[in-house]
Every structure is written in structure tokens, then in C-alpha cells.
C-alpha atoms as a PDB file:
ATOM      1  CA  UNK A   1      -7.026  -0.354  17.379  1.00  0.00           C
ATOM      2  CA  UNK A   2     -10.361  -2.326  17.677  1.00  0.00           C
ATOM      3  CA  UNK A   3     -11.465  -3.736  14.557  1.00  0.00           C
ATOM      4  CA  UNK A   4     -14.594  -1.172  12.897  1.00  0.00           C
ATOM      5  CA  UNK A   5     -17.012  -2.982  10.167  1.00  0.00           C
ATOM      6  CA  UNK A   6     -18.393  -1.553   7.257  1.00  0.00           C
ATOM      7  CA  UNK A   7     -20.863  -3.490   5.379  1.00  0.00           C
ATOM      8  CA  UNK A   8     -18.989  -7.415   6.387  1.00  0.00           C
ATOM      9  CA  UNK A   9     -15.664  -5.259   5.660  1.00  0.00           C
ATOM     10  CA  UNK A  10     -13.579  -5.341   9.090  1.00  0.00           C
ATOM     11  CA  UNK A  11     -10.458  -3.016   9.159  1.00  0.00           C
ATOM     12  CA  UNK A  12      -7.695  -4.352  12.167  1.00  0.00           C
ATOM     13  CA  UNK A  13      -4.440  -3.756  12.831  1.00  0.00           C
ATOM     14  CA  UNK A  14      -1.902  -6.586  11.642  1.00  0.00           C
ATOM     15  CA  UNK A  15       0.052  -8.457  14.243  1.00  0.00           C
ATOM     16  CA  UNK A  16       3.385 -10.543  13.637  1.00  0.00           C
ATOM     17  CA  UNK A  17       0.783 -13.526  13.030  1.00  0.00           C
ATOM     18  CA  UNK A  18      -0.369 -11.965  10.068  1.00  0.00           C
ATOM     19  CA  UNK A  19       2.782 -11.720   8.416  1.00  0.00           C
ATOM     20  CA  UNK A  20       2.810 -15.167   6.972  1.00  0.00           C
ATOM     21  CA  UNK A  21      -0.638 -14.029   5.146  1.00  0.00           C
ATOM     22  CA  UNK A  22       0.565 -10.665   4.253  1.00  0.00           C
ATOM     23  CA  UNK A  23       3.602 -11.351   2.055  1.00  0.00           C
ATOM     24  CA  UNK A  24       1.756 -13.234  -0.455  1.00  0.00           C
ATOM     25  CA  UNK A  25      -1.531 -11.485  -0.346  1.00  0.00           C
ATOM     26  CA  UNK A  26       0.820  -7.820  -1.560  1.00  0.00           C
ATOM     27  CA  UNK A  27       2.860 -10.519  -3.848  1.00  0.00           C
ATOM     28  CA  UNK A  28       0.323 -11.726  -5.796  1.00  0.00           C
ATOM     29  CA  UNK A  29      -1.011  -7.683  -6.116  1.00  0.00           C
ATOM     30  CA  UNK A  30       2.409  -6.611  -8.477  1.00  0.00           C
ATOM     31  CA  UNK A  31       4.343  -9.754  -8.847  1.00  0.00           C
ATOM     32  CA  UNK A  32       3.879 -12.930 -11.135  1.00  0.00           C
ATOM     33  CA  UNK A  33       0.994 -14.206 -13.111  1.00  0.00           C
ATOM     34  CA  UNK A  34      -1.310 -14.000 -10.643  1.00  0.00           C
ATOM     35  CA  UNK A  35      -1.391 -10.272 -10.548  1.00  0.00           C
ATOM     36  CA  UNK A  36      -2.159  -9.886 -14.141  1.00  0.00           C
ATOM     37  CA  UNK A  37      -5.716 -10.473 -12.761  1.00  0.00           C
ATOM     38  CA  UNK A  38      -5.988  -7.396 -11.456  1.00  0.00           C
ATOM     39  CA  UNK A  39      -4.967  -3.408 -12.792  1.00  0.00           C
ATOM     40  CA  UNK A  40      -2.168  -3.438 -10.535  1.00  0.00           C
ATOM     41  CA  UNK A  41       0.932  -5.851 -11.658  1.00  0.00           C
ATOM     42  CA  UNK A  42       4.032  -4.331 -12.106  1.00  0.00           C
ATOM     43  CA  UNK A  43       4.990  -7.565 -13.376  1.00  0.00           C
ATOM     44  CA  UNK A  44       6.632  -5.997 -16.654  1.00  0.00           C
ATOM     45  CA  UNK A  45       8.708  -3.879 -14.554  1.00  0.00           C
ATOM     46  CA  UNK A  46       9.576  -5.504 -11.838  1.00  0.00           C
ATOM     47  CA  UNK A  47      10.783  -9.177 -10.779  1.00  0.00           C
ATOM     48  CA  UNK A  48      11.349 -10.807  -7.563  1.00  0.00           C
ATOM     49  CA  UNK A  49       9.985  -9.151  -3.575  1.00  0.00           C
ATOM     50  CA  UNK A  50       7.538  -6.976  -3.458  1.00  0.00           C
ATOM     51  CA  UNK A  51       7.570  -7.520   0.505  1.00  0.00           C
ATOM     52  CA  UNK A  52       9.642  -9.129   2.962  1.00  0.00           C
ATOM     53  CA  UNK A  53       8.568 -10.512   6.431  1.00  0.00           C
ATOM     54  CA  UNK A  54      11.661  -8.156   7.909  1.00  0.00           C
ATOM     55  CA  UNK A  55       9.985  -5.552   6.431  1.00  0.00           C
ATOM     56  CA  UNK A  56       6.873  -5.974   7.848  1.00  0.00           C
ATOM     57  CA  UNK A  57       7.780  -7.377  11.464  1.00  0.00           C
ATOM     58  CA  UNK A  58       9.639  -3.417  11.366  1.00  0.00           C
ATOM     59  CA  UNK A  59       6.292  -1.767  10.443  1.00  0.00           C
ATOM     60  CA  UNK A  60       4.112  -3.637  12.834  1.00  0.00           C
ATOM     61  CA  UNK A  61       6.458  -2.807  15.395  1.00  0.00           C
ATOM     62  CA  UNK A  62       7.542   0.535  15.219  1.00  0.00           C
ATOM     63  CA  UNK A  63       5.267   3.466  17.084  1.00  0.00           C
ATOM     64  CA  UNK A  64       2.731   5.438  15.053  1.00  0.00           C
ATOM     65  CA  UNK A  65       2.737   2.594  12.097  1.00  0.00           C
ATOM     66  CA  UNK A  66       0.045   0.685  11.009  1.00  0.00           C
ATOM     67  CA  UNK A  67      -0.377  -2.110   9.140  1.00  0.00           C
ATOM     68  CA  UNK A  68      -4.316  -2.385   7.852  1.00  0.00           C
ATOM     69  CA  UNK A  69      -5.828  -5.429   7.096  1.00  0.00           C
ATOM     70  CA  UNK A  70      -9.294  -5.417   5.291  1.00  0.00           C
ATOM     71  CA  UNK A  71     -11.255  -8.949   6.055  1.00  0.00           C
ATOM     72  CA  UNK A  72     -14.621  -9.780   5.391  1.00  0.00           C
ATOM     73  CA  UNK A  73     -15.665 -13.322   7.302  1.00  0.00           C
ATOM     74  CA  UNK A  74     -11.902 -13.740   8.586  1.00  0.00           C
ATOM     75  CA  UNK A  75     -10.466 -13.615   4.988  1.00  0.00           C
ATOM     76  CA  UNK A  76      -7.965 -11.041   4.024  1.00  0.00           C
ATOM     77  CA  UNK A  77      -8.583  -9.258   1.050  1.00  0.00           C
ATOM     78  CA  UNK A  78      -7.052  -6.261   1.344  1.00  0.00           C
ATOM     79  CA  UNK A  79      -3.893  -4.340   3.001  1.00  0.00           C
ATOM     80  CA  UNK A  80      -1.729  -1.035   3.297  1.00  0.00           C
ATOM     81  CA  UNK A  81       0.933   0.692   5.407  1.00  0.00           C
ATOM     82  CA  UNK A  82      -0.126   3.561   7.051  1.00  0.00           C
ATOM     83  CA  UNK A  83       2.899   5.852   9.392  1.00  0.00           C
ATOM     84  CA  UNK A  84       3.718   8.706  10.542  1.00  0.00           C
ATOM     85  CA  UNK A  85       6.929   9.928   9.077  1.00  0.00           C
ATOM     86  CA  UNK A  86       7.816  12.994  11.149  1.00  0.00           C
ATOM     87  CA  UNK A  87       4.338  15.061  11.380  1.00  0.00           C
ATOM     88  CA  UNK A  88       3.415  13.184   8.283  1.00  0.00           C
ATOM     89  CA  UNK A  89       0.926  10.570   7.496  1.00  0.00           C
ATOM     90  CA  UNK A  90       2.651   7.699   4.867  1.00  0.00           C
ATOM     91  CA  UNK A  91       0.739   5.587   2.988  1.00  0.00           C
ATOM     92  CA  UNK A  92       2.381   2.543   0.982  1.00  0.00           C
ATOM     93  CA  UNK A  93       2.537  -1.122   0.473  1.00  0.00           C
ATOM     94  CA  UNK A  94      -1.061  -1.021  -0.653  1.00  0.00           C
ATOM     95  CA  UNK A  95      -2.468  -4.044  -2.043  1.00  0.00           C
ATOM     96  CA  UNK A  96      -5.814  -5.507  -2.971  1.00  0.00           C
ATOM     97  CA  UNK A  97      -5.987  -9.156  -3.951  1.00  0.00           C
ATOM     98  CA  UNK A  98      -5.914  -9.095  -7.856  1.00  0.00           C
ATOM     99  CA  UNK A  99      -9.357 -11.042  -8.198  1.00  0.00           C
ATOM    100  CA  UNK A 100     -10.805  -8.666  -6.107  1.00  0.00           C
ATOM    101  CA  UNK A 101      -9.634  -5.152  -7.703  1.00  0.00           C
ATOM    102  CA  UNK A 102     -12.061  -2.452  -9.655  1.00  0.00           C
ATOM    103  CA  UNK A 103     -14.836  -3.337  -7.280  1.00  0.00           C
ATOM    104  CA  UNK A 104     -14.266  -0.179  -4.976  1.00  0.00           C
ATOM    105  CA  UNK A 105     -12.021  -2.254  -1.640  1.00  0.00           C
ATOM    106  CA  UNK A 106      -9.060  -0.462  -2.373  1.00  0.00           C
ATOM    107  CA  UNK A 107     -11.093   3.104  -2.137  1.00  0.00           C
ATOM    108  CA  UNK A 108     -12.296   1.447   1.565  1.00  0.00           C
ATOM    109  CA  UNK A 109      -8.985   0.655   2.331  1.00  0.00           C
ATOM    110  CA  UNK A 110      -7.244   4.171   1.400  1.00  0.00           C
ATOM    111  CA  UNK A 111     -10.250   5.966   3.006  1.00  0.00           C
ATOM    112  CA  UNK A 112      -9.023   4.050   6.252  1.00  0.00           C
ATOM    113  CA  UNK A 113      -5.906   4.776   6.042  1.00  0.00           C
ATOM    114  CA  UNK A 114      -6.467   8.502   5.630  1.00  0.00           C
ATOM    115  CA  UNK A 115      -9.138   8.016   8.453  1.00  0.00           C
ATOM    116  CA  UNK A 116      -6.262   6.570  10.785  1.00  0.00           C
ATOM    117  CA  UNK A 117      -3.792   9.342   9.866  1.00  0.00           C
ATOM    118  CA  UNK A 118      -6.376  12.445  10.304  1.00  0.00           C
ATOM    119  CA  UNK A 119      -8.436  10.910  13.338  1.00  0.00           C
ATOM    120  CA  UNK A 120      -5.986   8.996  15.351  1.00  0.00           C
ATOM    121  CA  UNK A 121      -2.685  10.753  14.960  1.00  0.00           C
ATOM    122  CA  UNK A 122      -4.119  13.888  13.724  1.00  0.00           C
ATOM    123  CA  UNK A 123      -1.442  14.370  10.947  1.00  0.00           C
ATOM    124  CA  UNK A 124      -2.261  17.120   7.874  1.00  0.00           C
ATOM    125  CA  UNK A 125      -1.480  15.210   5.093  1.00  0.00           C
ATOM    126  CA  UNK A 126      -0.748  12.119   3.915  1.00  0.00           C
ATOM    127  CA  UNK A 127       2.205  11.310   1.468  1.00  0.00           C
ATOM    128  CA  UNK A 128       2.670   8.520  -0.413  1.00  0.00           C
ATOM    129  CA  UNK A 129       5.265   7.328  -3.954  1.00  0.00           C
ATOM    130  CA  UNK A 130       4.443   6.073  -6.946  1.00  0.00           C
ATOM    131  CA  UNK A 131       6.287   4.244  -9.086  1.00  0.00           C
ATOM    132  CA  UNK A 132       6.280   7.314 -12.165  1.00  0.00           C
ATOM    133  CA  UNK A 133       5.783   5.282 -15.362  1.00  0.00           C
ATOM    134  CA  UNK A 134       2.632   4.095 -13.369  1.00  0.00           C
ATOM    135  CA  UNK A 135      -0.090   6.532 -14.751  1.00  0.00           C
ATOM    136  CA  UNK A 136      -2.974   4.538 -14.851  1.00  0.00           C
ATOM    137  CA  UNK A 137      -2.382   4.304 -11.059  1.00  0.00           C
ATOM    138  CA  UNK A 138      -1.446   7.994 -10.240  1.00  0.00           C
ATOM    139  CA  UNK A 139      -4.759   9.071 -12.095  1.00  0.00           C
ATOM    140  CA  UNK A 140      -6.417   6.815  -9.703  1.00  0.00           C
ATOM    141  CA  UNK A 141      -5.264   8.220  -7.107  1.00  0.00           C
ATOM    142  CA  UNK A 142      -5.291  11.923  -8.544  1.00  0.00           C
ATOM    143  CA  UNK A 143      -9.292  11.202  -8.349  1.00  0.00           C
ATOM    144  CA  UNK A 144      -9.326  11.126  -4.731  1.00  0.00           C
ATOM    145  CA  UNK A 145      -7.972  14.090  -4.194  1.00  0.00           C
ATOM    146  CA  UNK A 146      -3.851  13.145  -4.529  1.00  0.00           C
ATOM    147  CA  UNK A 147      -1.938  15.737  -6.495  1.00  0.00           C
ATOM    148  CA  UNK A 148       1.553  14.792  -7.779  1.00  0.00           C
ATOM    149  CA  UNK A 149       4.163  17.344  -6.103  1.00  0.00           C
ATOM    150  CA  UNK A 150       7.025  17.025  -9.234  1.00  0.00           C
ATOM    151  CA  UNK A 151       9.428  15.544  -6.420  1.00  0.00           C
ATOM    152  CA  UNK A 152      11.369  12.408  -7.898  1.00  0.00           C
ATOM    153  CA  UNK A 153      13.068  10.330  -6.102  1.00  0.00           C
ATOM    154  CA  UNK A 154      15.483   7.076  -6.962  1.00  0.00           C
ATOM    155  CA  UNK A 155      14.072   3.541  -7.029  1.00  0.00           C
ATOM    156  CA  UNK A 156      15.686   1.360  -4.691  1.00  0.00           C
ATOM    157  CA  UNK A 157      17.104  -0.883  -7.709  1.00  0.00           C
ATOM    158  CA  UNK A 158      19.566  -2.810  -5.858  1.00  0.00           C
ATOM    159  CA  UNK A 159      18.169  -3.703  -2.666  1.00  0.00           C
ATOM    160  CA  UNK A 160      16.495  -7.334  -3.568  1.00  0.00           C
ATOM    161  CA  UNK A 161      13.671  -6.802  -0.614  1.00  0.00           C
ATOM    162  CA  UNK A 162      11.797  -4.370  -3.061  1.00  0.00           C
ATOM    163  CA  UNK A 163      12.263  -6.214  -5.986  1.00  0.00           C
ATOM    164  CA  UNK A 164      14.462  -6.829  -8.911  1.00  0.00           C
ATOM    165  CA  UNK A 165      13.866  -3.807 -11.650  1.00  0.00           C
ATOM    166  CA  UNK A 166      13.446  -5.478 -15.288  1.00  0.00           C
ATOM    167  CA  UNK A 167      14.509  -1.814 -16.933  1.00  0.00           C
ATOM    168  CA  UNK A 168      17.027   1.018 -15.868  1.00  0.00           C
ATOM    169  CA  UNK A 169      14.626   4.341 -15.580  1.00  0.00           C
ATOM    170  CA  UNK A 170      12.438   3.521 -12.394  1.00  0.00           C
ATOM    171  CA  UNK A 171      11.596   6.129  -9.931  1.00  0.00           C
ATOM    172  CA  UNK A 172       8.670   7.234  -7.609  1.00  0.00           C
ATOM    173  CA  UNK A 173       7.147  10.469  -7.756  1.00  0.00           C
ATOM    174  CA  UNK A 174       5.858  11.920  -4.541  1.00  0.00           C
ATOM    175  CA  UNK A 175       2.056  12.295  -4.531  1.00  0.00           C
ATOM    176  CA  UNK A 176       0.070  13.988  -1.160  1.00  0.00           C
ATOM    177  CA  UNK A 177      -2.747  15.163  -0.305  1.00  0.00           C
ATOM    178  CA  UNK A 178      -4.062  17.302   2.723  1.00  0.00           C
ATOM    179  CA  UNK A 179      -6.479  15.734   5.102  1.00  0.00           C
END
């Protein structure tokens, strides 16, 4: 993918080199202190990973997955996982740096993603989970266009790569939305 600017904002596709960058740019989005800053944290509900460089060497490397970077002037400010999950477009892993959030990137980035999903793999919708006690964020994404489907599905409590839950009743709920 060659790199496409909007207004100083470049979109590229991560590499393996970017991973060092890319685990503490989505850390410091849910995890911590730091990401009480921003309207994102899930820092009440969740200790420990929130990414793992396994994790993402897998994505970068695996056909019809993308890992989006958002720079402006070389600096990363932004990120998300965009796949294909058979015939589907995914979206996940989303993360905009906390001082940076409510100014409109993260609508750039997810308009991207969906871009990548319709326009280079043609896929029909794009599907995506949401932690469920997170309203705030599934309104967000409600206004652009998301609709929650009802579908529930477990938290992955005990695998330490996603992080440590700090309560017993996490799950996602499966948002989508056709492109």
C-alpha cells in the first residue's frame, strides 16, 4: 500500500519495524495513567497488555491484514487493525494517542480502514467488538453508521496478551456495518 495524505495526515501500512512504536502507542490508548487523557481508557476494567509484539508481527504478516498507521511529519499518532476474516472486513486494535483524542483522527483513521476494506479487498461489511459495558464508545461508533447486532461473545479473561480483567462480567458485543 503506498502511503495517501490527507491534510499532513499520511495513512501506511505497518511493517515489523513499527512494532516497537505500536505497542505503546495502543498501550497508552486503554492502559495506565496515561490513557486517562483521553475518552478511551479502559483502565478501570482492565490491567496489564493491551497488545503484544506476537500479536502484531501475526497481523502484519498474515494475507489480507492490515495494520494502519496514521503519521503526520513521521510521528505516529494514530493506529488500527484492519482484515479480512472470511469475506469480512475486521476492524480492531484501534487506538488514537490519548492527548490527541476528540479532535476528529480517530474518524480519519476508521474512514481508512473502511476505505481499505470496501476499495481494496472489496468486502461488504466491516465487523468489529466492543467491549459491552463500553457505551460511550459504541454510541460513537453507532454515529457512523455501526449498529450493534445483539451477538455476545466471551472476553478472553485468561489469556494475559489481552489484558488482565479487574471484574468478572466482560464481554464484546458484535457491532457491523455495511460498506
Amino acid at each position: 500500500m503506498s502511503a495517501v495524505a490527507d491534510d499532513a495526515l499520511v495513512f501506511r501500512a505497518a511493517t515489523e519495524a513499527d512494532i516497537p512504536a505500536l505497542v505503546p502507542l495502543v498501550t497508552s490508548a486503554y492502559r495506565g495513567e496515561s490513557s486517562r487523557q483521553g475518552w478511551t481508557t479502559e483502565a478501570d476494567i482492565l490491567d496489564g497488555n493491551r497488545i503484544v509484539p506476537e500479536v502484531l508481527e501475526t497481523d502484519i504478516r498474515r494475507p489480507r491484514s492490515r495494520i494502519l498507521i496514521a503519521e503526520r511529519d513521521g510521528e505516529m499518532l494514530a493506529c488500527a487493525h484492519v482484515c479480512d476474516e472470511g469475506g469480512i472486513g475486521y476492524f480492531g486494535m484501534f487506538a488514537v494517542r490519548p492527548d490527541l483524542q476528540n479532535a476528529g483522527l480517530g474518524r480519519r483513521v476508521l474512514a481508512e480502514a473502511e476505505r481499505v476494506a470496501r476499495e481494496d479487498w472489496q468486502l461488504p461489511l466491516m465487523r468489529m467488538t466492543v467491549i459491552d459495558l463500553r457505551e460511550e464508545l459504541i454510541a460513537w461508533y453507532e454515529r457512523r453508521g455501526y449498529r450493534r447486532t445483539g451477538i455476545k461473545k466471551p472476553f478472553p479473561a485468561t489469556d494475559p496478551r489481552f489484558g488482565l480483567p479487574r471484574r468478572d462480567d466482560l464481554r464484546f458485543e458484535v457491532l457491523e456495518k455495511a460498506l
